[in-house]
C-alpha atoms as a PDB file:
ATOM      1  CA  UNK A   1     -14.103 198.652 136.128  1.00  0.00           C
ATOM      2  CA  UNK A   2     -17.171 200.481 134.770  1.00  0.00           C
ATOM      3  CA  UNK A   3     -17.348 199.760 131.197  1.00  0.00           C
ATOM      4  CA  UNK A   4     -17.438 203.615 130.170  1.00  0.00           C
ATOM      5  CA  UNK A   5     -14.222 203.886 132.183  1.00  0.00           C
ATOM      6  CA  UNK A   6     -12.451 203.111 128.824  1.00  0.00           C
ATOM      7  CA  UNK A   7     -14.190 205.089 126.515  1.00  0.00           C
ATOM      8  CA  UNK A   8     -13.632 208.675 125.003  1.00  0.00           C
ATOM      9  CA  UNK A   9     -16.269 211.098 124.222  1.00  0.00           C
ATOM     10  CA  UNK A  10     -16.966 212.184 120.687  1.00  0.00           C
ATOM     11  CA  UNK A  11     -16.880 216.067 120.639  1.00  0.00           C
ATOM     12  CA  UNK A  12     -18.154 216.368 117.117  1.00  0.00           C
ATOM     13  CA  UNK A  13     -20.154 214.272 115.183  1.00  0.00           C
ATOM     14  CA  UNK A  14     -20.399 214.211 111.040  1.00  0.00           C
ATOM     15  CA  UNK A  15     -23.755 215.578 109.218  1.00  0.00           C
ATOM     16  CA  UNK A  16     -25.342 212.575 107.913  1.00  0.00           C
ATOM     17  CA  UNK A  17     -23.016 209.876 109.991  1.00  0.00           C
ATOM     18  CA  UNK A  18     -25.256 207.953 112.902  1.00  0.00           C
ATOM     19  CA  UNK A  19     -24.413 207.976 116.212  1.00  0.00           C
ATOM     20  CA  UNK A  20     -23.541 204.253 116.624  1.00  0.00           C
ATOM     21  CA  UNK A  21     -22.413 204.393 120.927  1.00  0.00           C
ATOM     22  CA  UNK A  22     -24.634 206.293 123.203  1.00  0.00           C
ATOM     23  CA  UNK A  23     -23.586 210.043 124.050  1.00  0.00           C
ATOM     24  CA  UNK A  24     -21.459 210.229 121.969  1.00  0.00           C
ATOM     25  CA  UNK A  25     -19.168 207.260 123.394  1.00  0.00           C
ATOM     26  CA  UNK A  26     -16.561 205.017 121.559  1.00  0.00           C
ATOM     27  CA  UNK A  27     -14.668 202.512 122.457  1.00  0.00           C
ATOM     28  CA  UNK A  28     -11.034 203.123 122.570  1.00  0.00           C
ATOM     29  CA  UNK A  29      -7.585 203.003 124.622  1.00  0.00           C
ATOM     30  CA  UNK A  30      -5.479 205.518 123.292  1.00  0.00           C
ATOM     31  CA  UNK A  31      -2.848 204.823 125.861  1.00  0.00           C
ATOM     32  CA  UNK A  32      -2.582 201.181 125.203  1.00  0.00           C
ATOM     33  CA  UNK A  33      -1.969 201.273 120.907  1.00  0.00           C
ATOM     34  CA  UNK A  34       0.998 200.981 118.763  1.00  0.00           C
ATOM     35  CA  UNK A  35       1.726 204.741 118.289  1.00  0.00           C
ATOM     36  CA  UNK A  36       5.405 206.974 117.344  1.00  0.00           C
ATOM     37  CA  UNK A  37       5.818 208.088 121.367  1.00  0.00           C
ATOM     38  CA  UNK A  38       5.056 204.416 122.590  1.00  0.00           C
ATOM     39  CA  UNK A  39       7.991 203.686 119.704  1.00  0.00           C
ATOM     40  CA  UNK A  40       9.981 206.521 121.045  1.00  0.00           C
ATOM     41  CA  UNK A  41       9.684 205.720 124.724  1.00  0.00           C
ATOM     42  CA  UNK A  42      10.450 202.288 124.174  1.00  0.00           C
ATOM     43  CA  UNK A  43      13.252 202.612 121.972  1.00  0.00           C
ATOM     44  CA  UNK A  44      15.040 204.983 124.530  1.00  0.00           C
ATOM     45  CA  UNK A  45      14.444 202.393 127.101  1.00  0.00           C
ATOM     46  CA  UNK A  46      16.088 199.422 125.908  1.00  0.00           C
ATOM     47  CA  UNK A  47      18.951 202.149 124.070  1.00  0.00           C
ATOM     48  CA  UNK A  48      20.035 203.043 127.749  1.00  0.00           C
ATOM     49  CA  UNK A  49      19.715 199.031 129.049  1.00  0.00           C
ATOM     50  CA  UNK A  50      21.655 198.255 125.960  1.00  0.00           C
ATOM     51  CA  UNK A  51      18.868 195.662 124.620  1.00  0.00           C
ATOM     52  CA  UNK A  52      19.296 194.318 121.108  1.00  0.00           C
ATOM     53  CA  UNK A  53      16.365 194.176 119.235  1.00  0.00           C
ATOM     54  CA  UNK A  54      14.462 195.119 116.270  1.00  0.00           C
ATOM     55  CA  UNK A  55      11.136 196.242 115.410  1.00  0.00           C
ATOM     56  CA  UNK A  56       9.175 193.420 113.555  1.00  0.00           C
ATOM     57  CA  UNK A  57       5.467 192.781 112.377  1.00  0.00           C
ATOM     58  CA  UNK A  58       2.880 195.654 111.772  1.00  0.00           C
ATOM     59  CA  UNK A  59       4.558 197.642 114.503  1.00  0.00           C
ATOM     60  CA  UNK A  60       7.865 197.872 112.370  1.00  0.00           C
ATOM     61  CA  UNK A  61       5.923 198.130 109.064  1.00  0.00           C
ATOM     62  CA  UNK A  62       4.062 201.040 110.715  1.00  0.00           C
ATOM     63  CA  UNK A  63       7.658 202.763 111.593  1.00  0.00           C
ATOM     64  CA  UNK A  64       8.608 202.368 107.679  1.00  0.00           C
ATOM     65  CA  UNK A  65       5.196 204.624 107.259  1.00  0.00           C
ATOM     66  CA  UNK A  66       3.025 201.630 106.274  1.00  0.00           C
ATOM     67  CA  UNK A  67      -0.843 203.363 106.523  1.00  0.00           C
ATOM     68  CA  UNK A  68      -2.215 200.634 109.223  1.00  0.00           C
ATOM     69  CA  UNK A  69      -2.656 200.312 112.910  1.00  0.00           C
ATOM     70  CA  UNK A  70      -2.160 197.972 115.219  1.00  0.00           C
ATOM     71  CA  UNK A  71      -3.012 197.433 119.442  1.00  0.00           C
ATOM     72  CA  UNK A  72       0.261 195.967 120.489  1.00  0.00           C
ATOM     73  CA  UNK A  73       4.212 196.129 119.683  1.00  0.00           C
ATOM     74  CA  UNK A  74       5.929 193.586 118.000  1.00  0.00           C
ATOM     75  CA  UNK A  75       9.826 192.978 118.711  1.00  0.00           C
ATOM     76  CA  UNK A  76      12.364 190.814 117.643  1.00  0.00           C
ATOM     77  CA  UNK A  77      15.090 190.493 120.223  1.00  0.00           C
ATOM     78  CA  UNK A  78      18.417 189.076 120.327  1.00  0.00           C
ATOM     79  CA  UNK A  79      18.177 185.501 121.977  1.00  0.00           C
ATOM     80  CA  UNK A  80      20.853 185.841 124.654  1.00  0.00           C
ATOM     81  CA  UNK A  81      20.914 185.439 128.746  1.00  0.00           C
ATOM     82  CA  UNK A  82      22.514 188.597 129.361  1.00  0.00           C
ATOM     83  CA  UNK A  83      20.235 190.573 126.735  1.00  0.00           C
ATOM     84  CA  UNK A  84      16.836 189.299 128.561  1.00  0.00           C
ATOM     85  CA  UNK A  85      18.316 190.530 131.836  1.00  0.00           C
ATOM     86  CA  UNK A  86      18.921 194.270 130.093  1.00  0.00           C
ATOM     87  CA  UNK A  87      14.898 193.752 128.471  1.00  0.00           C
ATOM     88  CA  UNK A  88      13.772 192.445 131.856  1.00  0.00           C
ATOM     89  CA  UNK A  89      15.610 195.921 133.110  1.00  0.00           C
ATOM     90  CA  UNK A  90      14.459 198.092 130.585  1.00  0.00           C
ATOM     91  CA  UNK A  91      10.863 196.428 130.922  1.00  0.00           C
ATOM     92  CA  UNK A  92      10.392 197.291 134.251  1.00  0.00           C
ATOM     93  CA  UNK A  93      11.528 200.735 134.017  1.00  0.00           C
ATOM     94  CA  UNK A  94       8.845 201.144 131.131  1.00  0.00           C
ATOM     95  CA  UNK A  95       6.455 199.964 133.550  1.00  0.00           C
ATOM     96  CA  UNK A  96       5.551 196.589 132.998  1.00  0.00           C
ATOM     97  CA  UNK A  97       5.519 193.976 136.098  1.00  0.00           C
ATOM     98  CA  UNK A  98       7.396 191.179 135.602  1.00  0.00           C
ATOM     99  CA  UNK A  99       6.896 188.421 137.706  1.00  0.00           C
ATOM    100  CA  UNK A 100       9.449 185.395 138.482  1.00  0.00           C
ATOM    101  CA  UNK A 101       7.893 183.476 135.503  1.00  0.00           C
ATOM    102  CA  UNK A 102       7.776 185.847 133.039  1.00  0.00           C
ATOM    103  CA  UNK A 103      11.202 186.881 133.673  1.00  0.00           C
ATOM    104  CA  UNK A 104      12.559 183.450 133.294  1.00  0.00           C
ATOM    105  CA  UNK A 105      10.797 183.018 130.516  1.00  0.00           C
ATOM    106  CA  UNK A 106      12.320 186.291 128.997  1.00  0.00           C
ATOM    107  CA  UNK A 107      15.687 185.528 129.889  1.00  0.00           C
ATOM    108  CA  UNK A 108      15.632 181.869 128.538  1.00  0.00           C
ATOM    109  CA  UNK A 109      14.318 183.395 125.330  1.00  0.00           C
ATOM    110  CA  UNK A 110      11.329 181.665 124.529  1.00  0.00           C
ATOM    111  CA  UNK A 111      10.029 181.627 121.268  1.00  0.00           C
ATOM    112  CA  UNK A 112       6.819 183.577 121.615  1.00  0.00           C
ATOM    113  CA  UNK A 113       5.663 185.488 124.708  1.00  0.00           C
ATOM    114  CA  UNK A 114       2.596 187.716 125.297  1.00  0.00           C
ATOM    115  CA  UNK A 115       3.167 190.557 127.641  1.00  0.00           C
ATOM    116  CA  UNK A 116      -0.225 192.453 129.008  1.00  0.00           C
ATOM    117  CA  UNK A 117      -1.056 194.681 132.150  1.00  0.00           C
ATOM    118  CA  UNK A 118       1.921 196.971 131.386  1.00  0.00           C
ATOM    119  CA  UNK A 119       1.923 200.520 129.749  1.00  0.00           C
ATOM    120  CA  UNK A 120       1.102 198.928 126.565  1.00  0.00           C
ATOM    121  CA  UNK A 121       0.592 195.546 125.258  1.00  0.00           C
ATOM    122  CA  UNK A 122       3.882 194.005 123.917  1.00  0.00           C
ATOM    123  CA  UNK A 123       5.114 190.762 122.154  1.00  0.00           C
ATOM    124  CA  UNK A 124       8.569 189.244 122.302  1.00  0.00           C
ATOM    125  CA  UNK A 125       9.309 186.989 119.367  1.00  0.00           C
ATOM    126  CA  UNK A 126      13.150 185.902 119.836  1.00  0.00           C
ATOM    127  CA  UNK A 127      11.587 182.892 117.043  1.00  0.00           C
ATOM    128  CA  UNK A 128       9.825 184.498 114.015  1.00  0.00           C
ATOM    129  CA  UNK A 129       8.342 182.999 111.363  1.00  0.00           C
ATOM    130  CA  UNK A 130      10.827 183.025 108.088  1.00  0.00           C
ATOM    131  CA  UNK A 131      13.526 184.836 109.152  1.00  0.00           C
ATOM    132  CA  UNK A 132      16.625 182.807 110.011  1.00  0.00           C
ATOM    133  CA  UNK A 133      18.830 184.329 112.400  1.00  0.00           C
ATOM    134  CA  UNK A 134      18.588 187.604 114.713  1.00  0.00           C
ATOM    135  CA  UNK A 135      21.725 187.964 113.164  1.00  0.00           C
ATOM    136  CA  UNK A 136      21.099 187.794 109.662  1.00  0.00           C
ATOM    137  CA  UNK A 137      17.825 189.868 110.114  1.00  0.00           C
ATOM    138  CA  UNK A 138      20.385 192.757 111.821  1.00  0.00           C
ATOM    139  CA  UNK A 139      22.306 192.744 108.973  1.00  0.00           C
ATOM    140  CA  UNK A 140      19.862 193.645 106.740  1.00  0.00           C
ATOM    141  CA  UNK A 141      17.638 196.328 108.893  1.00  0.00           C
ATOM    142  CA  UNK A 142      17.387 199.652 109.354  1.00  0.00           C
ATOM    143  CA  UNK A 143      17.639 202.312 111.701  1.00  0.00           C
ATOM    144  CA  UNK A 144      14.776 204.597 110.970  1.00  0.00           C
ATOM    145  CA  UNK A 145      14.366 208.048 112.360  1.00  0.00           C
ATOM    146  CA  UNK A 146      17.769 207.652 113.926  1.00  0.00           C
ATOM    147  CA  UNK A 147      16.132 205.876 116.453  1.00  0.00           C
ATOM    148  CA  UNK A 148      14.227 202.496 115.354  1.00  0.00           C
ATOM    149  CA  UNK A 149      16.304 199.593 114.817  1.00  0.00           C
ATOM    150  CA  UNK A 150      13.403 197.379 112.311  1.00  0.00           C
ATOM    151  CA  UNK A 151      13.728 194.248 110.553  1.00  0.00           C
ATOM    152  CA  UNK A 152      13.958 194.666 106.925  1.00  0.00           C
ATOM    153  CA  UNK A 153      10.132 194.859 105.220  1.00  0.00           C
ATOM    154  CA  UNK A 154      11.283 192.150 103.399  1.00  0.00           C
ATOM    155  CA  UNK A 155      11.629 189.975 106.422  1.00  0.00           C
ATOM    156  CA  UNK A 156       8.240 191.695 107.768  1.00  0.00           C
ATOM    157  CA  UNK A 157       6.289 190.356 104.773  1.00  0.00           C
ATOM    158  CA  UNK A 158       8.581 186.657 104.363  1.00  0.00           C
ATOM    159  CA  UNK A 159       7.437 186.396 108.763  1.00  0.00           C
ATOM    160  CA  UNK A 160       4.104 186.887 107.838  1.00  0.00           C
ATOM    161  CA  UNK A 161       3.789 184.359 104.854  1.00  0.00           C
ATOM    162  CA  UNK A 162       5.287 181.898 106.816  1.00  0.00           C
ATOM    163  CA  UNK A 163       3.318 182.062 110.131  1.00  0.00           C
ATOM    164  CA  UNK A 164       0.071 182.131 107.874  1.00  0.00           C
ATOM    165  CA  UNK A 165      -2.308 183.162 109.803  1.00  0.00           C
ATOM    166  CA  UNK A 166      -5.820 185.033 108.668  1.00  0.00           C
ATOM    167  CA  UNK A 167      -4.710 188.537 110.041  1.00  0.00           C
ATOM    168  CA  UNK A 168      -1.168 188.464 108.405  1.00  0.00           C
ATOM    169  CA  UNK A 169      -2.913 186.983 105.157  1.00  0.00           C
ATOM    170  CA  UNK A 170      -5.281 189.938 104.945  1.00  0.00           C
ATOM    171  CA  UNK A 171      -2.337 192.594 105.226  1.00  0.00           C
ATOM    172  CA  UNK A 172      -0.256 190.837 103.035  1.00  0.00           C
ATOM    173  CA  UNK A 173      -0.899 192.378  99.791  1.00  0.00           C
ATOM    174  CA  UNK A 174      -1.482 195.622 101.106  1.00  0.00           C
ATOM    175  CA  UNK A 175       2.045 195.544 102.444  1.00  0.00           C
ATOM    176  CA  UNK A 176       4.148 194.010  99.618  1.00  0.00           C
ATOM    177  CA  UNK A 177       2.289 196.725  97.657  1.00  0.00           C
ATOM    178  CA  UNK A 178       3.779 199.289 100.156  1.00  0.00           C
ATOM    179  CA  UNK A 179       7.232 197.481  99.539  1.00  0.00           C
ATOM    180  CA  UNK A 180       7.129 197.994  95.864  1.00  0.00           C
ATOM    181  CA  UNK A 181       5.749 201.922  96.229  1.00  0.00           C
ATOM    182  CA  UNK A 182       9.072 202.117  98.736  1.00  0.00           C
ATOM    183  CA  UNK A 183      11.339 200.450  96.272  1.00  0.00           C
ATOM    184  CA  UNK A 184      10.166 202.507  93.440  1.00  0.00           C
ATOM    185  CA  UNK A 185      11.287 206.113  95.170  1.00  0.00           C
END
């Protein structure tokens, strides 16, 4: 792949901002980040395979209306044989190829798996970080737009103190800040 295969030209340009890619170029893959139709296309997916999952990490804070971004999707599906058959499904109607050992993987339910090359990039977490149970976490999320089963921002911001990692770190106060401005309404 040519390396300006991925990029998007700039049609207008700022007075006074510097052109920092040449022509006009930046880098970019709109087709590949978190976004509302990538939520939309997934959710309607897994609703017609029957998956059970919820939206977790940035991706679900993002679907509460949390002002960030973020390059991949973050679920948090139910760990059960016959529900990683229906997301194996409902992943390869979306697109994705799933090979022998990614399926296994998927229907076993392991903790943490990475899933790239498909229409967007996508992580199962059937083990997060401070929250308990799938089942607990259900009982205390929300369907949002009608659409968007997510885990509880509570349980967004308790997974992210607990896997403590830099990234989560640096969004942390931003996003228990968002909590309180949502609890205040």
């Amino acid at each position: 792949m040519h390396h300006t295969e991925s990029l998007i030209r700039c049609v207008h340009i700022a007075n006074g901002v510097r052109k920092n890619y040449p022509n006009g170029l930046v880098m970019a893959d709109k087709n590949k980040e978190f976004s509302y139709p990538v939520a939309e296309k997934l959710a309607a997916v897994f609703s017609k395979h029957k998956v059970e999952y919820l939206f977790i990490g940035k991706s679900g804070a993002i679907l509460y209306g949390f002002p960030d971004t973020t390059q991949d999707v973050d679920l948090f599906p139910k760990k059960a044989n016959d529900n990683g058959k229906r997301i194996v499904k409902a992943l390869n109607e979306l697109g994705f190829s799933i090979d022998n050992t990614l399926e296994k993987a998927i229907v076993a339910g392991k903790d943490f798996i990475h899933i790239r090359g498909g229409p967007f990039d996508l992580d199962l977490v059937f083990a997060p970080d401070g929250i308990e149970s799938y089942d607990k976490a259900l009982k205390r999320a929300q369907i949002i737009a009608g659409k968007f089963p997510v885990a509880s921002l509570k349980d967004i911001i308790n997974s992210k103190k607990k896997a403590g990692r830099l990234r989560d770190k640096e969004v942390l106060t931003r996003l228990e800040d968002f909590y309180k401005y949502l609890k205040g309404k």
